[in-house]
C-alpha atoms as a PDB file:
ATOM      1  CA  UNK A   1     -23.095 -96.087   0.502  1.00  0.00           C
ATOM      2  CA  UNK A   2     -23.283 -99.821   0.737  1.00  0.00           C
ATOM      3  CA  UNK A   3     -25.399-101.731  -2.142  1.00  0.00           C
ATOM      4  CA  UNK A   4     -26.144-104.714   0.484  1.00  0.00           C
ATOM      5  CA  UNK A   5     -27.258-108.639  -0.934  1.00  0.00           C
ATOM      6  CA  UNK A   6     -30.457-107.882   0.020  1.00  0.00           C
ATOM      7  CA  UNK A   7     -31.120-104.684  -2.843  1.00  0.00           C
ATOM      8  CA  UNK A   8     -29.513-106.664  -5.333  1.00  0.00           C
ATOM      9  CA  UNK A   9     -31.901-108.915  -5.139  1.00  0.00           C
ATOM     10  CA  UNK A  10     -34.727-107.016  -5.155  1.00  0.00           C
ATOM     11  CA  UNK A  11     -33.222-104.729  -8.288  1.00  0.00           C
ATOM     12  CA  UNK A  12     -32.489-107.953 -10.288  1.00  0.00           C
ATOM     13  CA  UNK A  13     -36.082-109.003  -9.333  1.00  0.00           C
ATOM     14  CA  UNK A  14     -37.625-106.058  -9.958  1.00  0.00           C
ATOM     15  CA  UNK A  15     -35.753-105.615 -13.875  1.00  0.00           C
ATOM     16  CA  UNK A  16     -37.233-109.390 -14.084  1.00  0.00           C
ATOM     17  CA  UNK A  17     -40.852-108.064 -13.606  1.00  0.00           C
ATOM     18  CA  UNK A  18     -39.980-105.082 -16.151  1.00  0.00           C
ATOM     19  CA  UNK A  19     -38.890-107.098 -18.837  1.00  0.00           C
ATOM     20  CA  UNK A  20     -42.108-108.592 -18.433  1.00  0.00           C
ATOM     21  CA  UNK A  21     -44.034-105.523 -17.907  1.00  0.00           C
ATOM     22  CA  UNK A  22     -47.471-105.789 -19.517  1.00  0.00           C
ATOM     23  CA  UNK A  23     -47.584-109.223 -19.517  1.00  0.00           C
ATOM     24  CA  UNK A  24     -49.479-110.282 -16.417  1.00  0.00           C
ATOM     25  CA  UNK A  25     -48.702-111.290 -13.451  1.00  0.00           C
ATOM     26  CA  UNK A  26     -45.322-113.272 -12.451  1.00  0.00           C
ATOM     27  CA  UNK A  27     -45.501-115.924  -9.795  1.00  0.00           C
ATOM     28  CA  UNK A  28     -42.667-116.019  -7.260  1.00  0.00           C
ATOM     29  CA  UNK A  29     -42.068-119.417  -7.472  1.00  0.00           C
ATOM     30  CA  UNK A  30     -41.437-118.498 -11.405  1.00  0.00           C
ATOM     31  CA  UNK A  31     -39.030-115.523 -10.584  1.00  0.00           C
ATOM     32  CA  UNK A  32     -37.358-117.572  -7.592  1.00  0.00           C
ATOM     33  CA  UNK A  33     -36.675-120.302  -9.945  1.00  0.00           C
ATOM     34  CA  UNK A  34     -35.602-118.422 -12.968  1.00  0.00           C
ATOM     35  CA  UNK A  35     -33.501-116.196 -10.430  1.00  0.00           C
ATOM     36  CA  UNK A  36     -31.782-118.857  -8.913  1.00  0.00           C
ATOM     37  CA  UNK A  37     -33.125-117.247  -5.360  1.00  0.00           C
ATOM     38  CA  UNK A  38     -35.309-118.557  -2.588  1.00  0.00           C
ATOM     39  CA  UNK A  39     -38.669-118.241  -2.732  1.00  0.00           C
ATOM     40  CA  UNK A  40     -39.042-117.234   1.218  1.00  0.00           C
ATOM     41  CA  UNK A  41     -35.999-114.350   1.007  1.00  0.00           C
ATOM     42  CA  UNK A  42     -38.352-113.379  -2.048  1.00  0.00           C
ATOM     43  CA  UNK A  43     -41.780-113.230   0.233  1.00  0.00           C
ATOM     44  CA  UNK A  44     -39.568-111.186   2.674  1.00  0.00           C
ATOM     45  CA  UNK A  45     -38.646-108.734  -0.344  1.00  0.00           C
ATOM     46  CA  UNK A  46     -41.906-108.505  -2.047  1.00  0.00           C
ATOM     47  CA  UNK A  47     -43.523-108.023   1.182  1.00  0.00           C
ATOM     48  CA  UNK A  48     -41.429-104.923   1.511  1.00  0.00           C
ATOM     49  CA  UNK A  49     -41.496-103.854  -2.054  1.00  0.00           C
ATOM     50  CA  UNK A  50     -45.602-103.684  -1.870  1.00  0.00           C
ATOM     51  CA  UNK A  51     -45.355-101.880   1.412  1.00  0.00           C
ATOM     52  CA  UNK A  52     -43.528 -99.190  -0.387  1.00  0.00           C
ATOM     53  CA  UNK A  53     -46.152 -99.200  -3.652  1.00  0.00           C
ATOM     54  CA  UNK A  54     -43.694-101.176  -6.203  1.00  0.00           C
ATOM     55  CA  UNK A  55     -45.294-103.824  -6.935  1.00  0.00           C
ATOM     56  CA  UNK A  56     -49.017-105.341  -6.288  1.00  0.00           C
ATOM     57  CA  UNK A  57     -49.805-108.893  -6.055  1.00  0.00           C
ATOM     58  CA  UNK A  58     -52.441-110.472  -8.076  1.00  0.00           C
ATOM     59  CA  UNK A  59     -54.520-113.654  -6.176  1.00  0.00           C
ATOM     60  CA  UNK A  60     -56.149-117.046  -7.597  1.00  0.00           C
ATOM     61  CA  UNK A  61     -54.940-118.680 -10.785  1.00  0.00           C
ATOM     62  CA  UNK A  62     -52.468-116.952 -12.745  1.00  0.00           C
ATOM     63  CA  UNK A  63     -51.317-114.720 -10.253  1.00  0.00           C
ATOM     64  CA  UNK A  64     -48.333-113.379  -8.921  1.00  0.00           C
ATOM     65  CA  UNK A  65     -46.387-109.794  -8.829  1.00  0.00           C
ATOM     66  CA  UNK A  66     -46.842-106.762 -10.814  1.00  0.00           C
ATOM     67  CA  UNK A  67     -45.001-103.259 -10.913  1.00  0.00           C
ATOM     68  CA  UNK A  68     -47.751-101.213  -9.344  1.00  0.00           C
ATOM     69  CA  UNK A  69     -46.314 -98.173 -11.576  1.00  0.00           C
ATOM     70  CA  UNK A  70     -44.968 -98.023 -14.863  1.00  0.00           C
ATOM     71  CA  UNK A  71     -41.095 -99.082 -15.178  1.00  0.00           C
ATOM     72  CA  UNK A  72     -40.161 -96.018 -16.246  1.00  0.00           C
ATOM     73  CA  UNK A  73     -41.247 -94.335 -12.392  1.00  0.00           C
ATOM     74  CA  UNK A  74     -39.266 -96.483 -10.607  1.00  0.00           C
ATOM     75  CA  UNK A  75     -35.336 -96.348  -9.602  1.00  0.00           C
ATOM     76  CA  UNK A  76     -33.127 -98.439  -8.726  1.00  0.00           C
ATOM     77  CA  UNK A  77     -32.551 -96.466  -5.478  1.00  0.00           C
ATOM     78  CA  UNK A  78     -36.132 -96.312  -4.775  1.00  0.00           C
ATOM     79  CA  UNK A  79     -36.121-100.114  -4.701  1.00  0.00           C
ATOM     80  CA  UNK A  80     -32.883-100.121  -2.331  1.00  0.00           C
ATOM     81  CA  UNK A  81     -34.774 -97.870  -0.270  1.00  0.00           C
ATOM     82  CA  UNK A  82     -37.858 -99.789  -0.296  1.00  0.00           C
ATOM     83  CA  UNK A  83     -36.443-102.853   0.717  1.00  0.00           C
ATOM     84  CA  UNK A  84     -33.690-101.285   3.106  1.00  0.00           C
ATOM     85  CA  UNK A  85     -36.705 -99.851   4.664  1.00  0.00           C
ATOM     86  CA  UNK A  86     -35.140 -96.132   4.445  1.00  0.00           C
ATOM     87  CA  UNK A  87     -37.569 -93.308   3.787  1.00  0.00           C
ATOM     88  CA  UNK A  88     -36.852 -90.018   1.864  1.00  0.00           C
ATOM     89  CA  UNK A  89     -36.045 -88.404   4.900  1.00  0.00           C
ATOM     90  CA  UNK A  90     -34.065 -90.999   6.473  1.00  0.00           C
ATOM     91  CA  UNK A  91     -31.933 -90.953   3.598  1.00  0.00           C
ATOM     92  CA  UNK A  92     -31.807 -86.317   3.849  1.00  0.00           C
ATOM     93  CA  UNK A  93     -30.949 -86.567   7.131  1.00  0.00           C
ATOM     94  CA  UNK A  94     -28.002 -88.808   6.225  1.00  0.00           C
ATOM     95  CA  UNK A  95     -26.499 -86.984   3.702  1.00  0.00           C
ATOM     96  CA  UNK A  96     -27.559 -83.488   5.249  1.00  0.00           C
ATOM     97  CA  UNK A  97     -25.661 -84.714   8.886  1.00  0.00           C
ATOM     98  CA  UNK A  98     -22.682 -84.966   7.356  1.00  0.00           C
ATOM     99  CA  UNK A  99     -19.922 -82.315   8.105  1.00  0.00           C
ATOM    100  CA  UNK A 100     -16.855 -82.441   5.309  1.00  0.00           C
ATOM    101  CA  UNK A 101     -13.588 -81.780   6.954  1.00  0.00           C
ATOM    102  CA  UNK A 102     -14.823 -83.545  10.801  1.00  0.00           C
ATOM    103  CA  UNK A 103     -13.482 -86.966   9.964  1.00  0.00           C
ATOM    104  CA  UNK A 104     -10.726 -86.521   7.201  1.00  0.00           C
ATOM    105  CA  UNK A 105     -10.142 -86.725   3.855  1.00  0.00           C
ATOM    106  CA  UNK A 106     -10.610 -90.017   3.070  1.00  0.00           C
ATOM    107  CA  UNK A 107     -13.801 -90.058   4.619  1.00  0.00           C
ATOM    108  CA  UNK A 108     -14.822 -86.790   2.955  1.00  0.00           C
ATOM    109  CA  UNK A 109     -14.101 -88.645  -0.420  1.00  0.00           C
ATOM    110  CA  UNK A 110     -16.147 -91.525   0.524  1.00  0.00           C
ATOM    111  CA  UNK A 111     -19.125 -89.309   1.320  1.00  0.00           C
ATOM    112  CA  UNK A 112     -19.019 -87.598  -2.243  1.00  0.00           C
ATOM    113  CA  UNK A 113     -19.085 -91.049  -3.831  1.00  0.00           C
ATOM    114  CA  UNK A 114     -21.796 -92.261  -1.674  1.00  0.00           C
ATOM    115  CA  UNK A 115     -23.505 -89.209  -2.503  1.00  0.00           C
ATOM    116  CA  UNK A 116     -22.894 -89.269  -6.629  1.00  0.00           C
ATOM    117  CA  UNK A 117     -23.584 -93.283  -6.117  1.00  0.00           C
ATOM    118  CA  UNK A 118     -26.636 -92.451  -5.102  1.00  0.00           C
ATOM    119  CA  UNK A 119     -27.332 -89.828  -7.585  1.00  0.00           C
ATOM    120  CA  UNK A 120     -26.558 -91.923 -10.431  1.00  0.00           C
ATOM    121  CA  UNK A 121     -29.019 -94.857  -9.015  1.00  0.00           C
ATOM    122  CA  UNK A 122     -31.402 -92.616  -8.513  1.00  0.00           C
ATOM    123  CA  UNK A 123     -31.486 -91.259 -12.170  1.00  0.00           C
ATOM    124  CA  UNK A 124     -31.364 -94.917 -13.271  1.00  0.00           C
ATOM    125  CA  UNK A 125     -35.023 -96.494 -13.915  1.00  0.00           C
ATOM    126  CA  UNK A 126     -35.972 -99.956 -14.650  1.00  0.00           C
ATOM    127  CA  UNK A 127     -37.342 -98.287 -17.879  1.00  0.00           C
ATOM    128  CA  UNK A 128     -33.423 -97.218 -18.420  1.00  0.00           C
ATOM    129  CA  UNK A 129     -32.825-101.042 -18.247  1.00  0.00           C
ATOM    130  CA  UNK A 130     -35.682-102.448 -20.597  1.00  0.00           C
ATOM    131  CA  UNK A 131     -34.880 -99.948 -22.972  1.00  0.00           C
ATOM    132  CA  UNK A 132     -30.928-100.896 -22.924  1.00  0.00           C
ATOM    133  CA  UNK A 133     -32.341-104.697 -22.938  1.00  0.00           C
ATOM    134  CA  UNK A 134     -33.940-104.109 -26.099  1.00  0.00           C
ATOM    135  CA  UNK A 135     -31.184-101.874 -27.293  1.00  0.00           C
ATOM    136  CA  UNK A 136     -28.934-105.111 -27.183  1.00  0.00           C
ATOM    137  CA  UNK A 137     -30.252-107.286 -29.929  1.00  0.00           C
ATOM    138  CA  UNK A 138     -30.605-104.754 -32.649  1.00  0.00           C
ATOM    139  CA  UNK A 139     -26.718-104.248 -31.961  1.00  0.00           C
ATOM    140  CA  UNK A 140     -25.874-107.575 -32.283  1.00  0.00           C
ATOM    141  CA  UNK A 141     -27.736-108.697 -35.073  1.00  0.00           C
ATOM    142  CA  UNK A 142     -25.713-105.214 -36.687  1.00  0.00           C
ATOM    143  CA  UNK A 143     -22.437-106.842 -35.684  1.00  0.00           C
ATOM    144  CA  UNK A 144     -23.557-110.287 -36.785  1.00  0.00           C
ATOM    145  CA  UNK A 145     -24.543-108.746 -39.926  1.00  0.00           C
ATOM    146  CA  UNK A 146     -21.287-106.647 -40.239  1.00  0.00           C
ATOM    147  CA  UNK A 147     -19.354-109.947 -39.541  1.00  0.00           C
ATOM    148  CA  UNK A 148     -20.883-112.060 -42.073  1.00  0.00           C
ATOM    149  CA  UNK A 149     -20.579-108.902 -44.874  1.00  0.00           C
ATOM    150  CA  UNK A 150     -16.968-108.707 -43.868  1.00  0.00           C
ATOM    151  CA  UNK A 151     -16.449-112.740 -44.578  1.00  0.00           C
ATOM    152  CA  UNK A 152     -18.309-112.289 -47.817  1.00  0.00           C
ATOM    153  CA  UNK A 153     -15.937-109.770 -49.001  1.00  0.00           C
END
């Protein structure tokens, strides 16, 4: 399984829009900016990402992207999928074709990980990631505060 440029961008756009979940619409220009990306490759992705139900866009003044769903619905291999233009069964068929023991070992091996890759990004939701986001600060104001008892002390 290949994570190509193309998915990581949408993923890191996509955990951009759910950290700001709730809060209205993003513009592209915003995320394409903040992202360091281009704002056409981001059309092209969007485009793809609202095909597939992700996100919805929002017109007139103060619009922009939303997740059409709540974070916590979406996976990170959903949104590879989405933008990789792979359906559900595409993906089956792939991993159902395969025959362990037709093409050696090595390839046998690479198959499994492909297959647990996917698994794992599959389980993984951009609601995983805000949560862990938010996660992040209460830990390091803990450590901060450990820091500064231990210099007292």
């Amino acid at each position: 399984m290949r994570v190509s440029t193309k998915a990581r961008h949408a993923i890191t756009a996509m955990m951009h829009l759910a950290a700001h979940h709730g809060r209205g619409p993003l513009a592209l220009a915003d995320i394409a900016q903040v992202l360091g990306m281009s704002l056409s490759y981001l059309e092209q992705l969007f485009a793809r990402l609202r095909k597939h139900g992700l996100v919805h866009g929002v017109r007139g003044p103060g619009g922009g992207y939303c997740l059409a769903v709540n974070p916590d619905e979406i996976s990170i291999a959903r949104i590879m999928d989405a933008v990789e233009d792979r359906s559900p069964a595409e993906r089956e068929r792939f991993f159902s074709a395969y025959r362990p023991g037709t093409r050696g070992e090595a390839h046998d091996m690479w198959h499994a990980f492909s297959t647990r890759l996917y698994g794992f990004l599959a389980d993984m939701s951009l609601g995983d990631f805000i949560k862990s986001q938010q996660a992040q600060p209460s830990a390091r104001r803990a450590m901060h505060n450990a820091v500064e008892l231990h210099a007292v002390g």
